[in-house]
N, C-alpha and C. Protein backbone atom coordinates (compact mmCIF):
# COMPACT_ATOMS: atom_id res chain seq x y z
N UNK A 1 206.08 60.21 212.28
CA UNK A 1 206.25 59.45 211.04
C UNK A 1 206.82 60.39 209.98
N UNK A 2 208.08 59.78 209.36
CA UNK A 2 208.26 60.62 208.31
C UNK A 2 207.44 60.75 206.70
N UNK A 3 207.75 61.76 206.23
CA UNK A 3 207.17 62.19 204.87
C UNK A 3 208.46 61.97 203.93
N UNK A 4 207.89 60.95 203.06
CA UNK A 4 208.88 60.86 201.86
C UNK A 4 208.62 62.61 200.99
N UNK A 5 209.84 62.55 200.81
CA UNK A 5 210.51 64.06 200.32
C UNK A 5 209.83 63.60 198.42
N UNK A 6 208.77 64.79 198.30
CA UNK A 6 208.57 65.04 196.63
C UNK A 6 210.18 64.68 195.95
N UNK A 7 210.48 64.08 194.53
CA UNK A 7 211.18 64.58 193.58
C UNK A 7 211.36 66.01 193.07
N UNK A 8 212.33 66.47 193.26
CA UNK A 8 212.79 67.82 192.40
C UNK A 8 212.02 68.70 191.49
N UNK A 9 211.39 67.67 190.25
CA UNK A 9 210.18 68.31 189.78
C UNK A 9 209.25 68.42 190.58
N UNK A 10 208.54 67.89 191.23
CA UNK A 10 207.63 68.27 192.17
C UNK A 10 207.34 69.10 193.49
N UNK A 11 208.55 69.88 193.63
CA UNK A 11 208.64 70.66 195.02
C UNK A 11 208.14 71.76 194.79
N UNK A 12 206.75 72.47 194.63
CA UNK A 12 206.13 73.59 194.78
C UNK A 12 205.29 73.14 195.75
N UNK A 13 204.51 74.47 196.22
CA UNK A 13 203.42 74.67 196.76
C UNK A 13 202.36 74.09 196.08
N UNK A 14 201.99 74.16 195.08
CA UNK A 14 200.96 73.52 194.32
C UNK A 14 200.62 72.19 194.46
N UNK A 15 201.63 71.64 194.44
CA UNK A 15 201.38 69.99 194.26
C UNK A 15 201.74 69.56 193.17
N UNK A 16 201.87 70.01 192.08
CA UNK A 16 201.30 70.13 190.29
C UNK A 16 202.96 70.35 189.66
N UNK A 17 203.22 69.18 189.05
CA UNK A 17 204.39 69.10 188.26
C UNK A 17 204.14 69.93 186.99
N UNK A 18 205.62 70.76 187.20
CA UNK A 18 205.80 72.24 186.21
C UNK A 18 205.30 71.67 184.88
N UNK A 19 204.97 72.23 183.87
CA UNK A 19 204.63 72.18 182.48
C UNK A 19 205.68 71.47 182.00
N UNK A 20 206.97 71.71 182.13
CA UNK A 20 207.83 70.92 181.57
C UNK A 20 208.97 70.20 182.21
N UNK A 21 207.60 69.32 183.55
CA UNK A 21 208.57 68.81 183.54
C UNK A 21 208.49 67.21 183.49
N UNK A 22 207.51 66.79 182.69
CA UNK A 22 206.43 66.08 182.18
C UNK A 22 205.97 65.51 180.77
N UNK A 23 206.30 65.07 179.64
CA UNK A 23 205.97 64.85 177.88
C UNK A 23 204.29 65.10 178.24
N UNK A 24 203.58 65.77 177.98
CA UNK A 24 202.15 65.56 177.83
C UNK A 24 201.51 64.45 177.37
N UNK A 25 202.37 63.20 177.63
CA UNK A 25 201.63 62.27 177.04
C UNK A 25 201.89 61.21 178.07
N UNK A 26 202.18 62.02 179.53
CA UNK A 26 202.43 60.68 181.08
C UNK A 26 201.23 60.41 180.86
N UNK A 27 200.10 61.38 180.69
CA UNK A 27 198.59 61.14 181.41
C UNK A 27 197.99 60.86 180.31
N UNK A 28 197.61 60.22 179.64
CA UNK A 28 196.32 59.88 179.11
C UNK A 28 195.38 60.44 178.67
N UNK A 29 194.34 60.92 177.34
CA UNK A 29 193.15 61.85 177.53
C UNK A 29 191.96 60.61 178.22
N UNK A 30 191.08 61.05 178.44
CA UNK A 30 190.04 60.28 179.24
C UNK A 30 189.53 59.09 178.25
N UNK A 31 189.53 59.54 177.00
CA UNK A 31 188.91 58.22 175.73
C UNK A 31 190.24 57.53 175.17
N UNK A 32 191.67 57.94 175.58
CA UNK A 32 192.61 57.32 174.95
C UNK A 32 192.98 58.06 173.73
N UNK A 33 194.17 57.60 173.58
CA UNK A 33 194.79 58.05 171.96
C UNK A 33 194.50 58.16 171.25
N UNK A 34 194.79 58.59 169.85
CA UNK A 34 194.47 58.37 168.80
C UNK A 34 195.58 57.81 168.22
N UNK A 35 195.33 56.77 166.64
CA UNK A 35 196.35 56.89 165.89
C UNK A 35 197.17 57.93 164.97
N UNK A 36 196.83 58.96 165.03
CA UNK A 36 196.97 60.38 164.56
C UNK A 36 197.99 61.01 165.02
N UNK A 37 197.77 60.94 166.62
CA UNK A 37 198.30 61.59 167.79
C UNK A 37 199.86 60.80 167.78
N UNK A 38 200.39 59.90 167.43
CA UNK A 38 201.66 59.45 167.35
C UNK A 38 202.50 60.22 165.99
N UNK A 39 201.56 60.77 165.38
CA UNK A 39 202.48 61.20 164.42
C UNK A 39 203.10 63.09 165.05
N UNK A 40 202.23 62.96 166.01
CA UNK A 40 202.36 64.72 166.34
C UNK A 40 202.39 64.73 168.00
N UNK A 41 202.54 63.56 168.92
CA UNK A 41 203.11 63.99 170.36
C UNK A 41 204.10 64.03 170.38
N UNK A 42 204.95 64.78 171.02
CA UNK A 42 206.28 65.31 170.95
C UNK A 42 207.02 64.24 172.07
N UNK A 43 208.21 63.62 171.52
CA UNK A 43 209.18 63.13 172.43
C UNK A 43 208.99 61.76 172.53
N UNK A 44 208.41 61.02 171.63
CA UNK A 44 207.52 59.96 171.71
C UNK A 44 208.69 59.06 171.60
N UNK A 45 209.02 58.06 172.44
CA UNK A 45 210.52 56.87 172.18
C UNK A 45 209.88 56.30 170.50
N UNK A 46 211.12 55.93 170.45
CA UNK A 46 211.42 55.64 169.27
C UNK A 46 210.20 53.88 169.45
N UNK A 47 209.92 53.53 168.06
CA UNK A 47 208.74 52.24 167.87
C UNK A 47 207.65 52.88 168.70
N UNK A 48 207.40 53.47 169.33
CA UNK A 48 205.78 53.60 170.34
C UNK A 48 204.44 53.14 169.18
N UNK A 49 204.00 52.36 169.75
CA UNK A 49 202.77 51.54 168.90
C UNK A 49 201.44 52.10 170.06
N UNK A 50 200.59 52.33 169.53
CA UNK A 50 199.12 52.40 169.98
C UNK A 50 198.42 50.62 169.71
N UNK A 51 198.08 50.63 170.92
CA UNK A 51 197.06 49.59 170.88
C UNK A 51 195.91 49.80 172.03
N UNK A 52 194.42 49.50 171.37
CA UNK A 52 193.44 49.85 172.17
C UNK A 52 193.60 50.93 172.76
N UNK A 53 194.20 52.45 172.33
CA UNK A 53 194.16 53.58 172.59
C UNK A 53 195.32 53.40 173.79
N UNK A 54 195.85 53.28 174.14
CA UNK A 54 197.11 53.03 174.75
C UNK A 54 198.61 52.98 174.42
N UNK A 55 199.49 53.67 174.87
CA UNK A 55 200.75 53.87 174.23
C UNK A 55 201.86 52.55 174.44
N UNK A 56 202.22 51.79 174.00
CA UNK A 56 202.42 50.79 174.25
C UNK A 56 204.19 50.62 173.93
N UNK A 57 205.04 51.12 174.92
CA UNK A 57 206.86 51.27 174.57
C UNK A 57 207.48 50.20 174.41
N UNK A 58 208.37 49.80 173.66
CA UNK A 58 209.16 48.30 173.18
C UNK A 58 210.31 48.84 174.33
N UNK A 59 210.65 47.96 174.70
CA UNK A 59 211.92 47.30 175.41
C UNK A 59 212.87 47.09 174.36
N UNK A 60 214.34 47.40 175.26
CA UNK A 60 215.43 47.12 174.36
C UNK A 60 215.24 45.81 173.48
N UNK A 61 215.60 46.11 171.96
CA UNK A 61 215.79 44.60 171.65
C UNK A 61 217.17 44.13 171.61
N UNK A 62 217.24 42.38 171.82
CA UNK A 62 217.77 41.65 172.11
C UNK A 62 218.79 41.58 170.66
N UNK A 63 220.29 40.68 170.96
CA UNK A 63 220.62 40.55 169.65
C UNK A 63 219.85 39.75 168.39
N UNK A 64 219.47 38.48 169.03
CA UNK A 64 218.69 37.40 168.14
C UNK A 64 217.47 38.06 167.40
N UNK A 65 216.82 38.81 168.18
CA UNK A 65 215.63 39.74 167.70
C UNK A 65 216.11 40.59 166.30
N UNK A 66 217.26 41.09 166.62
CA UNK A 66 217.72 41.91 165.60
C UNK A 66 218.29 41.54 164.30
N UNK A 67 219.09 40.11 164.67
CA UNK A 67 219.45 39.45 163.69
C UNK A 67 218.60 38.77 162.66
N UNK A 68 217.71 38.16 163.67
CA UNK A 68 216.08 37.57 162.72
C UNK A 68 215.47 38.49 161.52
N UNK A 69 215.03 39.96 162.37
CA UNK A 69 214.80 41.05 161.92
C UNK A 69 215.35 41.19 160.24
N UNK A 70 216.78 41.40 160.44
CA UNK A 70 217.74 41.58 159.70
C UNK A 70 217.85 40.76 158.48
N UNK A 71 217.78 39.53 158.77
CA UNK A 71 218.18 38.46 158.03
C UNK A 71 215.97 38.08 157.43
N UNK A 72 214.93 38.08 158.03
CA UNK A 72 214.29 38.21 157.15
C UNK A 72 213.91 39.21 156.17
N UNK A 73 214.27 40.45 156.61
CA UNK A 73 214.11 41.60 155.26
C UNK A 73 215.03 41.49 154.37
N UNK A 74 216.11 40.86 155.00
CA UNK A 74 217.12 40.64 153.49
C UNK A 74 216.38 39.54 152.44
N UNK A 75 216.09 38.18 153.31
CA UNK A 75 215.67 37.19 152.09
C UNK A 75 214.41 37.35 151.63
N UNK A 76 213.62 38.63 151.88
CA UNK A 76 212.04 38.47 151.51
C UNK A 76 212.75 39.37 150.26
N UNK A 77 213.89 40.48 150.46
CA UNK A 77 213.81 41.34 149.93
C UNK A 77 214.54 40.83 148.38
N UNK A 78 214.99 40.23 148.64
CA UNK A 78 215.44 39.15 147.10
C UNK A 78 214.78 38.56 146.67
N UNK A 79 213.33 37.85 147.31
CA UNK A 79 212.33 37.21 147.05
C UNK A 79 210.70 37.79 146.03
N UNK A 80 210.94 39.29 146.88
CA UNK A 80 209.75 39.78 146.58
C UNK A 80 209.74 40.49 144.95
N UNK A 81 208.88 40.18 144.36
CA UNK A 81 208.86 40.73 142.64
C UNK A 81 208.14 42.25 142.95
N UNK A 82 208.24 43.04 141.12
CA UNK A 82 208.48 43.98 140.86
C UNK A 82 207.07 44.72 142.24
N UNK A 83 207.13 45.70 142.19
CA UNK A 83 205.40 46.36 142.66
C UNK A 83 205.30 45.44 144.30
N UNK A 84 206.41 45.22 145.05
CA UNK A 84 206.61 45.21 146.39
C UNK A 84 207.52 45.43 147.15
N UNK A 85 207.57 45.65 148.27
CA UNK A 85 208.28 46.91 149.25
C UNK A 85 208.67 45.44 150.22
N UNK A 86 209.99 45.72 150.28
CA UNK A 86 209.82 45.13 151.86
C UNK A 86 210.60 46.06 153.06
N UNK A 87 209.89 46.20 154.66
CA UNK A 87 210.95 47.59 155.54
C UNK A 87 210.13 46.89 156.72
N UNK A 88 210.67 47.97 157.53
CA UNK A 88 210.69 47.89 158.93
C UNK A 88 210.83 49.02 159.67
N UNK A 89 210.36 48.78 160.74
CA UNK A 89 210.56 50.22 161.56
C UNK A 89 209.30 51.27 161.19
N UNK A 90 208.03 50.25 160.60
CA UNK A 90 206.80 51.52 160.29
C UNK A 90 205.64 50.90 161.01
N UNK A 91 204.81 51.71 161.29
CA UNK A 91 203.48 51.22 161.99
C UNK A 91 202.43 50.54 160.50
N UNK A 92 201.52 49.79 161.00
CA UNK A 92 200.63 49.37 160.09
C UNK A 92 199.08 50.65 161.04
N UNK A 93 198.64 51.11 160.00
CA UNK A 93 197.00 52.05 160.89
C UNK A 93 195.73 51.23 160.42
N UNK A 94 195.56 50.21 161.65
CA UNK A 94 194.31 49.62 161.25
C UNK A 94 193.32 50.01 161.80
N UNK A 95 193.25 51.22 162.79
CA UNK A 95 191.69 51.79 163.02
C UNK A 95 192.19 53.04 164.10
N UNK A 96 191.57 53.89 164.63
CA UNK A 96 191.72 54.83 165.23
C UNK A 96 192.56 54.71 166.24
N UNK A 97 192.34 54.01 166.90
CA UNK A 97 192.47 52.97 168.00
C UNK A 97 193.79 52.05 168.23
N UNK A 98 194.65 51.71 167.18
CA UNK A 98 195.28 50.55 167.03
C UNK A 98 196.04 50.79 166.09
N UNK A 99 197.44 51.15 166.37
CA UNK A 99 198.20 51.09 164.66
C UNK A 99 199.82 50.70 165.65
N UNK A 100 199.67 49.19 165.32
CA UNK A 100 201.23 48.81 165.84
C UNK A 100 202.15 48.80 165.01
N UNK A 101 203.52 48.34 165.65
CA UNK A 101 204.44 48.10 165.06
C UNK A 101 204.56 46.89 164.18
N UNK A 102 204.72 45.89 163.22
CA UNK A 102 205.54 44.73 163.14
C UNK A 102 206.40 45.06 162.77
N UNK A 103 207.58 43.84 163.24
CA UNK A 103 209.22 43.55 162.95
C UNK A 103 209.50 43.74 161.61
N UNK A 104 208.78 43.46 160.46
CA UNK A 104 208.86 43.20 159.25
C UNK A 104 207.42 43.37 158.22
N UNK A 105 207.58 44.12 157.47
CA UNK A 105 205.91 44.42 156.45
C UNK A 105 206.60 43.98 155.03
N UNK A 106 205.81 43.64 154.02
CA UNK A 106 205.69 43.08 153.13
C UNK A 106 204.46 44.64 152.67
N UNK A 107 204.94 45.17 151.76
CA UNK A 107 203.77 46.38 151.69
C UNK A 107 204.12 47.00 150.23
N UNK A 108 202.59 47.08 149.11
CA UNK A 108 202.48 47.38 147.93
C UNK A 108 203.67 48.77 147.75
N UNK A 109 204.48 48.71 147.17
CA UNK A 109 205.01 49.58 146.35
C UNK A 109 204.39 50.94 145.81
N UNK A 110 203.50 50.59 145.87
CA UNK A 110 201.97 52.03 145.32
C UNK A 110 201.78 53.04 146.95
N UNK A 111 202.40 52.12 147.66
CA UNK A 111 201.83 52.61 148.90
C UNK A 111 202.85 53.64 149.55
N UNK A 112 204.12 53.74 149.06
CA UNK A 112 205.30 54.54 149.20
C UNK A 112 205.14 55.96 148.71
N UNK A 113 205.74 56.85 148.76
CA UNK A 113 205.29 57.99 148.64
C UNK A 113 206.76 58.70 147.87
N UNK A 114 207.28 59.07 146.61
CA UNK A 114 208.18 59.41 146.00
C UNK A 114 209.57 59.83 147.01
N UNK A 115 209.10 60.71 148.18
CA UNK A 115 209.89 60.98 149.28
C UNK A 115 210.16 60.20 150.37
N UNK A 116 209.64 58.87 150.15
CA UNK A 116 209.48 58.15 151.05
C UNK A 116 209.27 58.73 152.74
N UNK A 117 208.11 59.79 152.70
CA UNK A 117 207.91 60.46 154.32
C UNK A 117 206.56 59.79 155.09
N UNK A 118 206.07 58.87 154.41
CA UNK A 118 204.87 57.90 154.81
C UNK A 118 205.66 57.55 156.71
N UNK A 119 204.23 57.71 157.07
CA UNK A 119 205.27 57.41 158.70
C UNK A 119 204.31 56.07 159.05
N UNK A 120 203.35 55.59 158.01
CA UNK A 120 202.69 54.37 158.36
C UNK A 120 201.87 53.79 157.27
N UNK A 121 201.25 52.53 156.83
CA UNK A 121 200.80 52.10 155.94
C UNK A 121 199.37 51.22 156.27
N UNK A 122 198.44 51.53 156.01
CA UNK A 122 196.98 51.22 155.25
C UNK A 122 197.17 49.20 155.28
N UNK A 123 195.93 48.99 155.92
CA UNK A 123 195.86 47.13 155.91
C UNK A 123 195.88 46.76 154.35
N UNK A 124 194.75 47.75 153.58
CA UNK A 124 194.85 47.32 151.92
C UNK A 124 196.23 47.43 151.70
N UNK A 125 197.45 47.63 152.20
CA UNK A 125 198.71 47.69 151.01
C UNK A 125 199.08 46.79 151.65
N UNK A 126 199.14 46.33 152.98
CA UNK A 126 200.08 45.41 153.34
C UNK A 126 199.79 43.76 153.13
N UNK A 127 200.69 43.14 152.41
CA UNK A 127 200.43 41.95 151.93
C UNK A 127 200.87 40.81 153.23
N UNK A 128 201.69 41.40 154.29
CA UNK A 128 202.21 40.48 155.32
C UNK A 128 203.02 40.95 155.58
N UNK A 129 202.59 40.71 157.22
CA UNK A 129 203.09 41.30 158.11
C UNK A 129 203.82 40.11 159.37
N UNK A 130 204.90 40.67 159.47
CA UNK A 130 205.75 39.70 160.59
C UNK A 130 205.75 40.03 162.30
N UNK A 131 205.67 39.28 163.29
CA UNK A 131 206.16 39.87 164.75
C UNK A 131 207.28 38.79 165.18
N UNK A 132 208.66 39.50 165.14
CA UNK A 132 209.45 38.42 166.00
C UNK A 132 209.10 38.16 167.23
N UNK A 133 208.67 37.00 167.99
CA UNK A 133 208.77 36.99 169.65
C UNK A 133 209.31 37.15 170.36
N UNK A 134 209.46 38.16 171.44
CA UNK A 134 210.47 38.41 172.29
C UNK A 134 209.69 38.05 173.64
N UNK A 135 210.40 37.98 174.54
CA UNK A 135 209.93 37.13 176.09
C UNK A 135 208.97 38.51 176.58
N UNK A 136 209.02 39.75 176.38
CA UNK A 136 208.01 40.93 176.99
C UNK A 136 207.33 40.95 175.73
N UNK A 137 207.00 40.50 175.11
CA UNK A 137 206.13 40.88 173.62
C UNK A 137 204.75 39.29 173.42
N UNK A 138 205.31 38.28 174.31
CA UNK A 138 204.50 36.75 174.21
C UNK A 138 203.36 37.36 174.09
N UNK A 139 202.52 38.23 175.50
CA UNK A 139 201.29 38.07 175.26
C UNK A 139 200.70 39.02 173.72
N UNK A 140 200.96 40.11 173.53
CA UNK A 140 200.77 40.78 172.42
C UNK A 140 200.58 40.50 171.26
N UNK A 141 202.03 39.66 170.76
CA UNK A 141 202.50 38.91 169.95
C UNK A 141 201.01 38.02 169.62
N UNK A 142 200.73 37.06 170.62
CA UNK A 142 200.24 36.00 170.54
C UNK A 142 198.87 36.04 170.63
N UNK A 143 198.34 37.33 171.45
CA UNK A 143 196.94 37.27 172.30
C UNK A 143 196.41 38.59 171.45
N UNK A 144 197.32 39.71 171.31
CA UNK A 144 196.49 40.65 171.31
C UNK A 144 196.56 41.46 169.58
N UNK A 145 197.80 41.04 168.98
CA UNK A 145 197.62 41.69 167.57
C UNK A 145 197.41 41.07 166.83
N UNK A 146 197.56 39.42 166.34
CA UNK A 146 197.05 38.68 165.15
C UNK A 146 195.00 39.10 165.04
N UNK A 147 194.20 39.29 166.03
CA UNK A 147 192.69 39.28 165.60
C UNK A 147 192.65 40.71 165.39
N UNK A 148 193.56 41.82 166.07
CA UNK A 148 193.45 43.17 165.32
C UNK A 148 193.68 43.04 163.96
N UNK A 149 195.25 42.53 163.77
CA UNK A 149 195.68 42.38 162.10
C UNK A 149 194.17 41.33 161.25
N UNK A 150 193.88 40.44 161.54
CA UNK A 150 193.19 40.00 161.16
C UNK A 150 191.70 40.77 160.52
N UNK A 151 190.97 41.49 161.51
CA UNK A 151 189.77 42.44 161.35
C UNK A 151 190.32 43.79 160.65
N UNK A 152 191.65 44.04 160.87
CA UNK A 152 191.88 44.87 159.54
C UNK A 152 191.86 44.38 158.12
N UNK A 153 192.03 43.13 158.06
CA UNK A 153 192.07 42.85 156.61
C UNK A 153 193.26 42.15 155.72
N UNK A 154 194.21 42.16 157.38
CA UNK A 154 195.99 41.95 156.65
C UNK A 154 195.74 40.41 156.30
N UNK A 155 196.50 39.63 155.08
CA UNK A 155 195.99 38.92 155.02
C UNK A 155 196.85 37.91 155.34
N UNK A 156 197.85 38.18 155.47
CA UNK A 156 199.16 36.92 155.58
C UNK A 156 199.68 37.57 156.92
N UNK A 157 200.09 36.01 158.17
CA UNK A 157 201.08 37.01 159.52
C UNK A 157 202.21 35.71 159.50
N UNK A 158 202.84 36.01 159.62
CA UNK A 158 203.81 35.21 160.37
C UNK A 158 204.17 35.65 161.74
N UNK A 159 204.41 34.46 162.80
CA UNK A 159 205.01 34.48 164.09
C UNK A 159 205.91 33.75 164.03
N UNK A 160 207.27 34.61 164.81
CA UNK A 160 208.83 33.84 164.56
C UNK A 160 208.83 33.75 166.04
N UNK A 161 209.38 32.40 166.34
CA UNK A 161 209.82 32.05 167.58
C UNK A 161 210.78 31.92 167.97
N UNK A 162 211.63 31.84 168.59
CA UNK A 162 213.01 31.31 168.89
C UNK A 162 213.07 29.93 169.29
N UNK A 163 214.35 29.27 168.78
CA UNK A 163 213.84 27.36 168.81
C UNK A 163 215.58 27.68 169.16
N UNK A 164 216.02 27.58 170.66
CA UNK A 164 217.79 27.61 170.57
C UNK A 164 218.14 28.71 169.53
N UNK A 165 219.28 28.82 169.15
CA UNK A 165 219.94 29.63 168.22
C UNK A 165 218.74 29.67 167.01
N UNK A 166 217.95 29.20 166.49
CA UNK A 166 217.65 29.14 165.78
C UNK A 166 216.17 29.63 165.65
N UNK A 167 215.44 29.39 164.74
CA UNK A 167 213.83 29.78 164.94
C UNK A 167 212.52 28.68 164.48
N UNK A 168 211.61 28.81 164.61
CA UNK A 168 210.07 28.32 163.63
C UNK A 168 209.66 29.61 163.54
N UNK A 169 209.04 29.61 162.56
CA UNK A 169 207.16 30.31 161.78
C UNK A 169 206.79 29.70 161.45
N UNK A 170 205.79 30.22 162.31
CA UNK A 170 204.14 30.06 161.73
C UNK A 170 203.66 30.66 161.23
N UNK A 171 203.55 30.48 159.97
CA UNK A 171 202.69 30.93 158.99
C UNK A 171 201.41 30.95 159.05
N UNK A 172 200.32 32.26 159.16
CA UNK A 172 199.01 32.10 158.70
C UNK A 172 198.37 32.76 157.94
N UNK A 173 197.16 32.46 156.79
CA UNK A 173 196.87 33.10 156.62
C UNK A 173 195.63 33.60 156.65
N UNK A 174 194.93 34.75 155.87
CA UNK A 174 193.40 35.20 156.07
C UNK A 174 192.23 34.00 156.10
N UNK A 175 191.25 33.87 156.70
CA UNK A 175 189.98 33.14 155.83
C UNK A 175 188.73 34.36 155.84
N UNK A 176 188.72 33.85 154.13
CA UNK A 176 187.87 35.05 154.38
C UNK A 176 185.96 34.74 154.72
N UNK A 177 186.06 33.49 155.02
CA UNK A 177 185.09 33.30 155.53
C UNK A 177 184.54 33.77 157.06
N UNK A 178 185.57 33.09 157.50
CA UNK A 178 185.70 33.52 158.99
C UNK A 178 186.42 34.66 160.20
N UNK A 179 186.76 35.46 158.85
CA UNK A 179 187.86 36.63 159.19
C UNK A 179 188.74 36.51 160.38
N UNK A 180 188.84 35.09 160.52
CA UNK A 180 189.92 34.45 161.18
C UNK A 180 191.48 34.50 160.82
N UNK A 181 192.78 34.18 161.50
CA UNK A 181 193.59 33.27 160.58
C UNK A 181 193.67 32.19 160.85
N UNK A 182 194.15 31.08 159.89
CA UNK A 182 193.87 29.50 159.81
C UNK A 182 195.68 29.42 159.73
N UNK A 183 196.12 28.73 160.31
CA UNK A 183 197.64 28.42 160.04
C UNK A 183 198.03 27.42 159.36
N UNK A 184 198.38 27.92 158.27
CA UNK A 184 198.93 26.72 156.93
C UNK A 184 200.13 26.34 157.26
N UNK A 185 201.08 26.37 158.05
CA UNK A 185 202.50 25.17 158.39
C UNK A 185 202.81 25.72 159.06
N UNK A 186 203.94 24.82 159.77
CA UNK A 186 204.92 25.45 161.04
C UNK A 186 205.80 25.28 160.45
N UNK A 187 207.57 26.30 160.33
CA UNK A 187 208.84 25.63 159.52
C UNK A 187 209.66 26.05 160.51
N UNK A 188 210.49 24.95 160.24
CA UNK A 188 211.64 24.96 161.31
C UNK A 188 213.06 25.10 160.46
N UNK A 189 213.33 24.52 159.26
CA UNK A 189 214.51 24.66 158.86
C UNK A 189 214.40 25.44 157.49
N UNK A 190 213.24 24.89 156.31
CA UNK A 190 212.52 25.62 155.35
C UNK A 190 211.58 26.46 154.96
N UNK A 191 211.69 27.59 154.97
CA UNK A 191 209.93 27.89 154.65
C UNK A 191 209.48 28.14 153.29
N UNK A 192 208.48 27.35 152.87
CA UNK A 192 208.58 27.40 151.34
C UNK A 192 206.84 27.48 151.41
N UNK A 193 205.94 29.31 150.83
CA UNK A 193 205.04 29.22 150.74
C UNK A 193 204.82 29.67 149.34
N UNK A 194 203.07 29.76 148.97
CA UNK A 194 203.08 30.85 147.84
C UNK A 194 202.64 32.20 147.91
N UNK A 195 202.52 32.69 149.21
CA UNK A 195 201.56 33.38 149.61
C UNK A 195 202.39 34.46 150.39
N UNK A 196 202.46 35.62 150.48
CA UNK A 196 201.69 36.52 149.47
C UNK A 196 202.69 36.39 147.86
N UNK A 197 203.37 35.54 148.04
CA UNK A 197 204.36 35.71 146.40
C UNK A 197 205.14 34.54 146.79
N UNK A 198 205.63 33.89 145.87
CA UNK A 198 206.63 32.38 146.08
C UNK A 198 208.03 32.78 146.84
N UNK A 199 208.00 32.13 148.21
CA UNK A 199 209.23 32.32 149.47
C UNK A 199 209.61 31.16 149.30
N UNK A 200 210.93 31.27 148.72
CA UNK A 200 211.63 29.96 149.60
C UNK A 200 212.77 30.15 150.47
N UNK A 201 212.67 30.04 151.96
CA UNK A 201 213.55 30.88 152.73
C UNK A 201 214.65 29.34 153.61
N UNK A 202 215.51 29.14 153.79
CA UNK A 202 216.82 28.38 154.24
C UNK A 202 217.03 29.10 155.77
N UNK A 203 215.88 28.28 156.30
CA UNK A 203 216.19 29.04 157.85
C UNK A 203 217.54 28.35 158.54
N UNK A 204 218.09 27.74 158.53
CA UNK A 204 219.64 27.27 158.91
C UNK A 204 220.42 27.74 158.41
N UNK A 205 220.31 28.75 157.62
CA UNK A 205 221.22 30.36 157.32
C UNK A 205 221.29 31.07 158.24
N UNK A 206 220.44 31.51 158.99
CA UNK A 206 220.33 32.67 160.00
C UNK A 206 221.59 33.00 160.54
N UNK A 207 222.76 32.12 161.00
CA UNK A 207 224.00 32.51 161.28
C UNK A 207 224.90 33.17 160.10
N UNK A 208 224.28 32.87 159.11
CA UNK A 208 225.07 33.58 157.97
C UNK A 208 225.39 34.83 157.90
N UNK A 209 224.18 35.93 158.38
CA UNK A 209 224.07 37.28 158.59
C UNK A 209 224.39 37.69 159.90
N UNK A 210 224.75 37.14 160.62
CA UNK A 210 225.90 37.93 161.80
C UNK A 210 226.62 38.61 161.18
């Protein structure tokens, strides 16, 4: 019977792939990550989100993903008054354990840092937080970060779907009774809330920003 031949890195006597030839972060520590540890493991792909102590890598995104992306930071960003931020591309740190990505943050202005070198932002600053849906992101999206965001404290989420060329959100927001979220509308062509600040967004634009 033959023996499949080790990979290249792996051809010693030892058994034991060279020091470098490996990111120290294939293996896992025995309790999991920290949220800390993303700001200082070396080589880390670009978006890497921690969830439940786990390194969790995004897949290429799609064009529609990008365009959505695109086209809601532009209209929040005309929307939003003095003493708010709107960006992308930063983690939210809601516990040791857990500091993902969303597509889109809505985040206090106080919370920026003159140099802008903040590599993540605090549940108290963020006023709302977005996840576009992508077909490898459903369960996450749907199952596993709205009750994290939620028990941090965030108080507004939206989920963008894809509807054809086009999209819905769902809008929800905090209860603070039940440290649930409760979903106040679904929009398909308008979204007009007051929350976290008065949106009125013309979703049958979205082709506009191609």
């Amino acid at each position: 019977m033959s023996v499949a031949a080790l990979p290249p890195a792996l051809e010693q006597s030892s058994g034991e792939p060279p020091e470098e030839a490996w990111p120290s972060w294939i293996v896992p520590p025995v309790y999991g990550f920290t949220s800390a540890d993303l700001d200082r493991l070396p080589g880390l792909p670009a978006h890497t989100e921690l969830l439940n102590g786990s390194l969790v890598f995004a897949s290429p995104q799609g064009a529609w993903h990008s365009l959505v992306m695109f086209f809601l930071r532009t209209v929040l960003r005309s929307s939003a008054p003095e003493g708010w931020r709107v960006t992308h591309g930063m983690t939210a740190w809601l516990d040791e354990r857990n500091r993902p990505e969303p597509d889109v943050l809505v985040v206090a202005a106080s919370a920026t840092r003159p140099d802008l070198s903040e590599t993540f932002y605090r549940p108290e600053d963020i006023a709302l937080a977005i996840e576009i849906v992508s077909p490898e992101s459903v369960e996450r999206d749907h199952e596993v970060k709205p009750p994290k965001y939620a028990r941090a404290g965030i108080k507004n989420l939206w989920l963008i779907e894809r509807d054809g060329e086009g999209m819905i959100a769902y809008v929800y927001t905090l209860d603070p009774l039940t440290g649930d979220y409760s979903l106040i509308g679904t929009f398909g062509e308008r979204l007009k809330v007051s929350v976290p600040f008065d949106i009125d967004i013309d979703l049958t634009t979205l082709d506009d920003y191609e």
